[in-house]
Protein backbone atom coordinates (compact mmCIF):
# COMPACT_ATOMS: atom_id res chain seq x y z
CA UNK A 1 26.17 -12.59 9.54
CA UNK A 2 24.43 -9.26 9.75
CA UNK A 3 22.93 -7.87 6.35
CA UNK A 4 24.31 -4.91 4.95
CA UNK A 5 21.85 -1.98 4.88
CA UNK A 6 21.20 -1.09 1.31
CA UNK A 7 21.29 2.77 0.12
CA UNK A 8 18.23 4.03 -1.99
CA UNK A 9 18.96 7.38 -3.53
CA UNK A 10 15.76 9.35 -4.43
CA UNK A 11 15.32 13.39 -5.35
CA UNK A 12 15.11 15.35 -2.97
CA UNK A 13 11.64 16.94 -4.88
CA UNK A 14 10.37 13.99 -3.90
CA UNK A 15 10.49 14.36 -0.22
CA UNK A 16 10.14 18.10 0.14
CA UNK A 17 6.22 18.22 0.24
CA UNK A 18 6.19 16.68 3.16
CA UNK A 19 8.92 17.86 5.55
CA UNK A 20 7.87 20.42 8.52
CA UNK A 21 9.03 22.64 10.69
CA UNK A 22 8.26 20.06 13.63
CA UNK A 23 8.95 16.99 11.76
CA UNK A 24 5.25 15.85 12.16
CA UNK A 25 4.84 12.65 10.62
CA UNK A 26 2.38 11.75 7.51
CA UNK A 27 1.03 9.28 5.85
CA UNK A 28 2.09 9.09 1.79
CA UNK A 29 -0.13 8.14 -0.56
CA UNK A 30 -0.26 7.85 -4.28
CA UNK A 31 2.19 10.22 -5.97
CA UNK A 32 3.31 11.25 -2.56
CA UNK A 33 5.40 7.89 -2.14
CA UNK A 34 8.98 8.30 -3.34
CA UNK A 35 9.18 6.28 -6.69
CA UNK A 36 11.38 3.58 -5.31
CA UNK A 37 8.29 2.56 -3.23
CA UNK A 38 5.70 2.44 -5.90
CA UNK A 39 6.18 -0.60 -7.03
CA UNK A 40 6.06 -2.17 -3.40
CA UNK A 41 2.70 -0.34 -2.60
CA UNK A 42 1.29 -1.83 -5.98
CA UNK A 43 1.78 -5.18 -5.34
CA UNK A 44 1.63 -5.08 -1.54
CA UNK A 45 -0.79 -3.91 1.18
CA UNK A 46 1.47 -1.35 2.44
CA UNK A 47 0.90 2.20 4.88
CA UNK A 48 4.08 4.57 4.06
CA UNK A 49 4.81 6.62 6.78
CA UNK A 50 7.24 9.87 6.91
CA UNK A 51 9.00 12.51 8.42
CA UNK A 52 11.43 15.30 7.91
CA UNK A 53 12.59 18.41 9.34
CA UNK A 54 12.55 21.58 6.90
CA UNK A 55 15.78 23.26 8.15
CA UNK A 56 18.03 20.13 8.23
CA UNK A 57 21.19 22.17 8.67
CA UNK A 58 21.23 21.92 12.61
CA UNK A 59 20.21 18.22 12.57
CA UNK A 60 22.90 15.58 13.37
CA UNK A 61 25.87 14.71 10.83
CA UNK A 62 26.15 11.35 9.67
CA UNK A 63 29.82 10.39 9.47
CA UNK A 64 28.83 6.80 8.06
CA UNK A 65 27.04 8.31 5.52
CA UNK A 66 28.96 11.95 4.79
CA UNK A 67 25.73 13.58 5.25
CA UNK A 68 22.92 15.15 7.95
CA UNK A 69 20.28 12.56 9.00
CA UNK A 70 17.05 14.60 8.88
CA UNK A 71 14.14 12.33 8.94
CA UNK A 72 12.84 9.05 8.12
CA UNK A 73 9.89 6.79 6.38
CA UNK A 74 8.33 3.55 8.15
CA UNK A 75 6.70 1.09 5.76
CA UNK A 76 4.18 -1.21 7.24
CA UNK A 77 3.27 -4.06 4.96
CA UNK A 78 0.68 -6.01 5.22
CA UNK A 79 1.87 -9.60 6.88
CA UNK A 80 -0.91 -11.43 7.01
CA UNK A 81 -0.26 -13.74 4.47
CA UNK A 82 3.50 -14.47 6.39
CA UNK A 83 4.30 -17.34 8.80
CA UNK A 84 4.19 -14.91 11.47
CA UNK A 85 1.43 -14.63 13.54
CA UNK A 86 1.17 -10.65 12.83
CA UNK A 87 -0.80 -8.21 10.87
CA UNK A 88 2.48 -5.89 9.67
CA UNK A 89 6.34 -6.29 8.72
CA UNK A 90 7.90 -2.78 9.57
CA UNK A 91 10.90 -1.68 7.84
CA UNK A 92 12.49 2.04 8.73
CA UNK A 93 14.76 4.00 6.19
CA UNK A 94 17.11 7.35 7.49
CA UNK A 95 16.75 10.12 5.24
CA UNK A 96 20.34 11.41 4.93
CA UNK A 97 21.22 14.82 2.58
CA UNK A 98 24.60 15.93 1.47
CA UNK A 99 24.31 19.19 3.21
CA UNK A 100 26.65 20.73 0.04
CA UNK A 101 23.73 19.59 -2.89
CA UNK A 102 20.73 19.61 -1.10
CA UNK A 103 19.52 17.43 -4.66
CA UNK A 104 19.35 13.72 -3.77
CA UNK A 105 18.47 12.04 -0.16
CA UNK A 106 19.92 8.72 0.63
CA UNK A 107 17.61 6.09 2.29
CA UNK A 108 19.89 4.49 4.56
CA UNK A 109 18.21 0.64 4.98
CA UNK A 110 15.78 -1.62 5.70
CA UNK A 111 16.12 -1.03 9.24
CA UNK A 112 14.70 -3.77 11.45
CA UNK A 113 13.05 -2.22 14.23
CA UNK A 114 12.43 -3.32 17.49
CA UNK A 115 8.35 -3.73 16.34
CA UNK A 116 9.31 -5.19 13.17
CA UNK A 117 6.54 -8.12 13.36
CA UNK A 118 3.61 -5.78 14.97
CA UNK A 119 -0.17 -6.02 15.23
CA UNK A 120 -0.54 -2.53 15.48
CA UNK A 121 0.66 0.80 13.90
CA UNK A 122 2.81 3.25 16.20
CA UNK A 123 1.14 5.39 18.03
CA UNK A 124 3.02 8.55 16.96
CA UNK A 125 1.30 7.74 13.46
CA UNK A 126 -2.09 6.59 14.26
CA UNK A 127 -4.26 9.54 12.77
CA UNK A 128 -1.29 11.02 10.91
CA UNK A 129 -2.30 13.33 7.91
CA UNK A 130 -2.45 11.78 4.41
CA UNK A 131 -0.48 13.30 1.73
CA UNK A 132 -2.20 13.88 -1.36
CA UNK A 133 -2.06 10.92 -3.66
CA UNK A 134 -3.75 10.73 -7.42
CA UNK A 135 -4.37 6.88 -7.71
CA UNK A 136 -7.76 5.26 -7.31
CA UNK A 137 -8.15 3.48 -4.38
CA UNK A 138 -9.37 -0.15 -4.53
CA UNK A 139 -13.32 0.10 -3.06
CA UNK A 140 -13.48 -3.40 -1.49
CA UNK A 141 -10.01 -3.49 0.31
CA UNK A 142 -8.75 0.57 0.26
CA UNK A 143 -5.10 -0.35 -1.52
CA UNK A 144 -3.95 2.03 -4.41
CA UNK A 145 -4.67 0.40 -7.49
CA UNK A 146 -3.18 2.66 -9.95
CA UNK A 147 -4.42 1.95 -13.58
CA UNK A 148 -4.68 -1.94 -13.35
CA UNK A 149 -7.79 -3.45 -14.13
CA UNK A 150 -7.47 -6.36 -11.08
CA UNK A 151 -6.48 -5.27 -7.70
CA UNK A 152 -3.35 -7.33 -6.84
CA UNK A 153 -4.11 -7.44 -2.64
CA UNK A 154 -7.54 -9.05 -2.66
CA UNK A 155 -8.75 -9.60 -6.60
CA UNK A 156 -11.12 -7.08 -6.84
CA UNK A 157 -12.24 -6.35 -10.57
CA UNK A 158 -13.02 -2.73 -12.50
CA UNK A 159 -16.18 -3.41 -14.11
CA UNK A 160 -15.94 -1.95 -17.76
């Protein structure tokens, strides 16, 4: 039996810093991840990848959803420590936006794509530009610590 894809909603302030006029994809980092992915990034190795188009009002209509599919993020996490013989587990979310509010974006998924088990991050997003993010960064390993003492991905320790 297939599993239902779940629906995130998130604000749409969240997104907005990083949608273009040519849908050119980024990397998110820090405070640039949408809240609903902190968490993940915290305890995981994981890259967050997005795009979105500014004007979304010529962009396709969802009927599934009631709303305009506009963009999308990719989360690679790190796999290394899975059965599988790969580096990353890739999941995709659909942005969709009720074209009438414009406040809240649904993230239509996990999407399983055809990569999900990959050694290797999409070319499209190799050397994609990194949103801002205001986290330290673990030195020994390069995951966002955040304000923890311990860094969850490969034990690394603030000294005091």
């Amino acid at each position: 039996m297939k599993k239902k894809k779940r629906k995130k909603t998130i604000p749409y302030k969240e997104i907005k810093n990083f949608l273009t006029k040519d849908c050119i994809p980024v990397r998110l980092e820090g405070d640039a991840i949408p809240n609903k992915f902190k968490n993940l990034v915290k305890k995981k190795k994981c890259y967050v990848y997005a795009s979105g188009i500014e004007d979304f009002s010529s962009d396709t209509y969802d009927p599934n959803h009631s709303g305009i599919q506009f963009g999308g993020l990719q989360i690679y996490r790190d796999a290394t420590m899975d059965p599988e013989p790969y580096l990353f587990n890739v999941d995709g979310y659909s942005m969709i936006i009720d074209s009438t509010t414009s406040i809240e974006i649904d993230l239509i998924g996990p999407e399983k794509t055809i990569n999900h088990w990959t050694n290797t991050i999409a070319s499209g997003l190799t050397g994609a530009k990194v949103q801002f993010h205001k986290f330290p960064k673990c030195p020994n390993c390069g995951n966002i610590i955040g304000d923890v003492a311990i860094c969850n991905y490969c034990g690394w320790i603030r000294s005091k």
